[in-house]
Protein backbone atom coordinates (compact mmCIF):
# COMPACT_ATOMS: atom_id res chain seq x y z
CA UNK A 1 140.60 125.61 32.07
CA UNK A 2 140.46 126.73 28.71
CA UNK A 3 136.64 128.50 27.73
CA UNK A 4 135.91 129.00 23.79
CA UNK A 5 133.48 130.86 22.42
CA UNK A 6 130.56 128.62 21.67
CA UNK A 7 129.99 129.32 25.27
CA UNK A 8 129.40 133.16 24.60
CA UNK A 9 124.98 133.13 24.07
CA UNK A 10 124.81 135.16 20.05
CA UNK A 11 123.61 138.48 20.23
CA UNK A 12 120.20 139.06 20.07
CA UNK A 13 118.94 135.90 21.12
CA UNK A 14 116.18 135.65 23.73
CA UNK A 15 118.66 134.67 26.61
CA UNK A 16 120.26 138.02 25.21
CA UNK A 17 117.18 139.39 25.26
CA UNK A 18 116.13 138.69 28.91
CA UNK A 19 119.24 139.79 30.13
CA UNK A 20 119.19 143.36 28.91
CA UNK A 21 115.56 143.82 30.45
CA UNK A 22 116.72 142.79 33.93
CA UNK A 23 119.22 145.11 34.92
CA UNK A 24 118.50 145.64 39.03
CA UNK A 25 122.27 146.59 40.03
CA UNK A 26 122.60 149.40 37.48
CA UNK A 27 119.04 151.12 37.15
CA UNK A 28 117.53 150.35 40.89
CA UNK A 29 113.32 150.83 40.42
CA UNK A 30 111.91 153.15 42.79
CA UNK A 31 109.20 151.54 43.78
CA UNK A 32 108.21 152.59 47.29
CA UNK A 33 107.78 156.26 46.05
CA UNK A 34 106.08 154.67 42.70
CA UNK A 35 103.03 152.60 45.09
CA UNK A 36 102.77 155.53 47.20
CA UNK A 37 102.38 158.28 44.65
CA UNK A 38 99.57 155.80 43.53
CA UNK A 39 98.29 155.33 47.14
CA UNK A 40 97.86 158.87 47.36
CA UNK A 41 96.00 160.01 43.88
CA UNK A 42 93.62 156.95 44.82
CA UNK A 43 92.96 158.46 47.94
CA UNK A 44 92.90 161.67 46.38
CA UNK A 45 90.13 160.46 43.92
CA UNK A 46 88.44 158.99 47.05
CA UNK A 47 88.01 161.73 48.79
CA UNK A 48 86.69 163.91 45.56
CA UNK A 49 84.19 161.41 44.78
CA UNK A 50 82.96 161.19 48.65
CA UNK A 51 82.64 164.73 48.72
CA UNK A 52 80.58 164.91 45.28
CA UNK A 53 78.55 161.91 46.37
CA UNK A 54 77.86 164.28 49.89
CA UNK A 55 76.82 167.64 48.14
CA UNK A 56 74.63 165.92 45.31
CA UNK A 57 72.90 164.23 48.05
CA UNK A 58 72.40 167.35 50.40
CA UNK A 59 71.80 170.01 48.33
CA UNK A 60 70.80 167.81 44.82
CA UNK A 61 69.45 165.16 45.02
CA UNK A 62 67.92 162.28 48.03
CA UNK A 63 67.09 159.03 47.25
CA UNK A 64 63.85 157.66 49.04
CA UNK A 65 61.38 155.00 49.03
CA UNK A 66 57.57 154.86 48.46
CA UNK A 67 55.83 153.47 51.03
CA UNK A 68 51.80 153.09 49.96
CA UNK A 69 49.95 152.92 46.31
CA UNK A 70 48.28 156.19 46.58
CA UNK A 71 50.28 156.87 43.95
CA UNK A 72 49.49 154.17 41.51
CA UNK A 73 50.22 153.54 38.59
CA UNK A 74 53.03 155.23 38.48
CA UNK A 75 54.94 154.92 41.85
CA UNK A 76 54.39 151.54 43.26
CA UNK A 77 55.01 150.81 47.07
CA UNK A 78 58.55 150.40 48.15
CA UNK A 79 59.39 152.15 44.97
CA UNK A 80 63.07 153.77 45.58
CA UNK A 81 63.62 157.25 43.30
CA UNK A 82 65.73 160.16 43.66
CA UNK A 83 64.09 163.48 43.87
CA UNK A 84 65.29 166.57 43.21
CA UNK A 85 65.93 169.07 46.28
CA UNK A 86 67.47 172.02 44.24
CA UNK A 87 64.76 172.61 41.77
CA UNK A 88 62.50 174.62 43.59
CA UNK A 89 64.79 177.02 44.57
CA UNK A 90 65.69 178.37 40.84
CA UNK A 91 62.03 177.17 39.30
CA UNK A 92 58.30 177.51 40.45
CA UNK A 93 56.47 174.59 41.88
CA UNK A 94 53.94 174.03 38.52
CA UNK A 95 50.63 172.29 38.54
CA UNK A 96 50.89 168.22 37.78
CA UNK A 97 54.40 168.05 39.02
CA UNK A 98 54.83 165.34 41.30
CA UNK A 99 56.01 166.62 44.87
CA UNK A 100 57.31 165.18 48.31
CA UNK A 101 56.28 167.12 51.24
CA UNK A 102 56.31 167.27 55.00
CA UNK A 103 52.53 166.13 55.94
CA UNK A 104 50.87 169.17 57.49
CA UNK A 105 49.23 167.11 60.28
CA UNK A 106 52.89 165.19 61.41
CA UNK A 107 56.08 167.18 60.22
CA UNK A 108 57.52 163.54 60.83
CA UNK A 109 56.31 161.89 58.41
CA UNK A 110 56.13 162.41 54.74
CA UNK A 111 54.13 162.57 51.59
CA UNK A 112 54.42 162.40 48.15
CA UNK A 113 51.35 163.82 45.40
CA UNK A 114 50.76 165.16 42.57
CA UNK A 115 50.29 169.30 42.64
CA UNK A 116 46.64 170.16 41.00
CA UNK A 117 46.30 173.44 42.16
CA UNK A 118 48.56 176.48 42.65
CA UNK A 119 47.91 179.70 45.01
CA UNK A 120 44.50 181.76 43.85
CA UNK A 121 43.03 178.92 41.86
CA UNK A 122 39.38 178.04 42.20
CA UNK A 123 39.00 174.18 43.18
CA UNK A 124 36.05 171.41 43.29
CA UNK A 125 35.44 168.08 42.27
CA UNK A 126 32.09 166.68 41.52
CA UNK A 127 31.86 162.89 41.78
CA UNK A 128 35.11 162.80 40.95
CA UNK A 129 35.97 165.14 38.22
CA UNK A 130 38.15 168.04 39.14
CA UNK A 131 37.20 171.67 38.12
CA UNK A 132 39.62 174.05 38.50
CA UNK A 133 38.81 177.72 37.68
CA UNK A 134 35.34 177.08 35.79
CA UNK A 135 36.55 174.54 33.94
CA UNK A 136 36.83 170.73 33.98
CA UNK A 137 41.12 169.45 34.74
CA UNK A 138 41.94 167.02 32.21
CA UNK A 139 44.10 164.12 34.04
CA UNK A 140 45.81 161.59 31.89
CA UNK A 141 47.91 160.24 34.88
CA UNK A 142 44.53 159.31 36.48
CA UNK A 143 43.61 155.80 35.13
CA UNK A 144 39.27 155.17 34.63
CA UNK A 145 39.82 152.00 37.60
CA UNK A 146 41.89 154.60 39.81
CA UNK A 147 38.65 157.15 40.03
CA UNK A 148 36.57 157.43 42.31
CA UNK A 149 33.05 159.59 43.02
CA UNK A 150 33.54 162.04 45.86
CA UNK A 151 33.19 165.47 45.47
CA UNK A 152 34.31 168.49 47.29
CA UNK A 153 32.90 172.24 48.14
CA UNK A 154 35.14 175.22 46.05
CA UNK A 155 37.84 176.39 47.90
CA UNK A 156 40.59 178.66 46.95
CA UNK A 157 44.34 177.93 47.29
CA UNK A 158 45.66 180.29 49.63
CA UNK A 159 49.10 182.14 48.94
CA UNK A 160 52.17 180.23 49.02
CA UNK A 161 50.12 177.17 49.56
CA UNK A 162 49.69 174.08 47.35
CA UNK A 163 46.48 171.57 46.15
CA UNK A 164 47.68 168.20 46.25
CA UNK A 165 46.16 165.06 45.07
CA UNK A 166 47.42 161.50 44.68
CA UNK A 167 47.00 159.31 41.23
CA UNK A 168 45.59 156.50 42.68
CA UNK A 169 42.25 158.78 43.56
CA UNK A 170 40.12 156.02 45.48
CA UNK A 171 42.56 155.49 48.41
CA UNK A 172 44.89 158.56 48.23
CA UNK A 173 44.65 160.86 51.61
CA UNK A 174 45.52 164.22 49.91
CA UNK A 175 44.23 168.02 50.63
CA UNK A 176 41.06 166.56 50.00
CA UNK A 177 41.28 165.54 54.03
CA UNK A 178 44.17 167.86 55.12
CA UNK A 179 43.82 170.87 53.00
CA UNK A 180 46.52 173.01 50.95
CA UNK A 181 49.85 172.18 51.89
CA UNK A 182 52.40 175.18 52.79
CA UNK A 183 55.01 176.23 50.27
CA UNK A 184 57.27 175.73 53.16
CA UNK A 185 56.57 171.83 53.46
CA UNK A 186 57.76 171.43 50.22
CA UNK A 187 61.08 170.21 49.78
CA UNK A 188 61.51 168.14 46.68
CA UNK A 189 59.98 167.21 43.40
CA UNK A 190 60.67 163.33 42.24
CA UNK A 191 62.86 163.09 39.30
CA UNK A 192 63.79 159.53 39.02
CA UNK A 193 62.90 155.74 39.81
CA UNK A 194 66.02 153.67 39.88
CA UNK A 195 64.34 150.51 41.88
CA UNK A 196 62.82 148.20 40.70
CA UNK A 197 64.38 147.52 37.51
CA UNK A 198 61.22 147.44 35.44
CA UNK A 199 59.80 151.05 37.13
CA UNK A 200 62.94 152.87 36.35
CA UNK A 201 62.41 155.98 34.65
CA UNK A 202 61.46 159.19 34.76
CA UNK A 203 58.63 160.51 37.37
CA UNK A 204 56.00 162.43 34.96
């Protein structure tokens, strides 16, 4: 059978093309090794990022959630917000940062104020106003409608121990009731709000 050349595809055509591209017999892939190298830097990158995700949350920071409005406006109930467990142990604790604590009365359970005074200071509040050594604490964070009129006998923050006070100043159980809170009860100041959407920011 005689075979001529218009059978013979012209060079460079895209037949020609395809051809040259697919070449299994003389340059075998290796693919097995290929997907497994991949397999293992993905695990590899799993593994780092598990173990970042672990120290950030145990020595970093913890995300929690509100529960109550005693610290309104600000934090609303069921609130979520990271708070930072590392800063207190390379800053001092200073007065109107916002804390979260183990509640002196229950170890269990916790709490989360604002500091107002720090050890030695002189403390009262007269129908609501806070004085804090002779003179009258100026508290933007405290809304008119959040105030309320109690008052309270000087005291004086013992060492290593910490006035706290929540925002929201009519319904807020705070060292009014329970008294300075130990330095040692203290285990993280709130940074962040991440949840809900439209609280997110930072805790000030």
């Amino acid at each position: 059978m005689q075979t001529g050349p218009q059978n013979i595809p012209e060079s460079g055509s895209t037949q020609d093309l395809q051809a040259g591209i697919a070449s299994p017999v003389q340059n075998p892939t290796p693919a097995p090794p290929q997907i497994a190298a991949g397999a293992g830097l993905w695990l590899r990158d799993l593994f780092i990022s598990a173990a970042a995700s672990v120290l950030i949350i145990t020595f970093l920071y913890q995300p929690v959630r509100v529960e109550g409005t005693s610290m309104l406006p600000r934090l609303e109930d069921r609130d979520r917000l990271f708070i930072n467990k590392f800063v207190y142990h390379v800053s001092a604790i200073e007065r109107g940062d916002v804390v979260v604590f183990h509640y002196p009365r229950d170890p269990e359970k916790s709490y989360i104020k604002r500091v107002i005074g720090l050890p030695g200071d002189r403390l009262w509040v007269v129908e609501g106003q806070v004085w804090l050594n002779g003179k009258p604490l100026t508290e933007g964070y405290v809304p008119d409608e959040y105030r309320d009129s109690r008052s309270m006998a000087e005291t004086i923050v013992p060492p290593d121990c910490y006035f706290m006070m929540g925002d929201h100043r009519s319904i807020s159980s705070d060292s009014r009731e329970f008294g300075p809170v130990e330095r040692s009860l203290i285990y993280g100041k709130a940074a962040f709000i991440y949840w809900p959407a439209k609280d997110a920011g930072a805790v000030r």
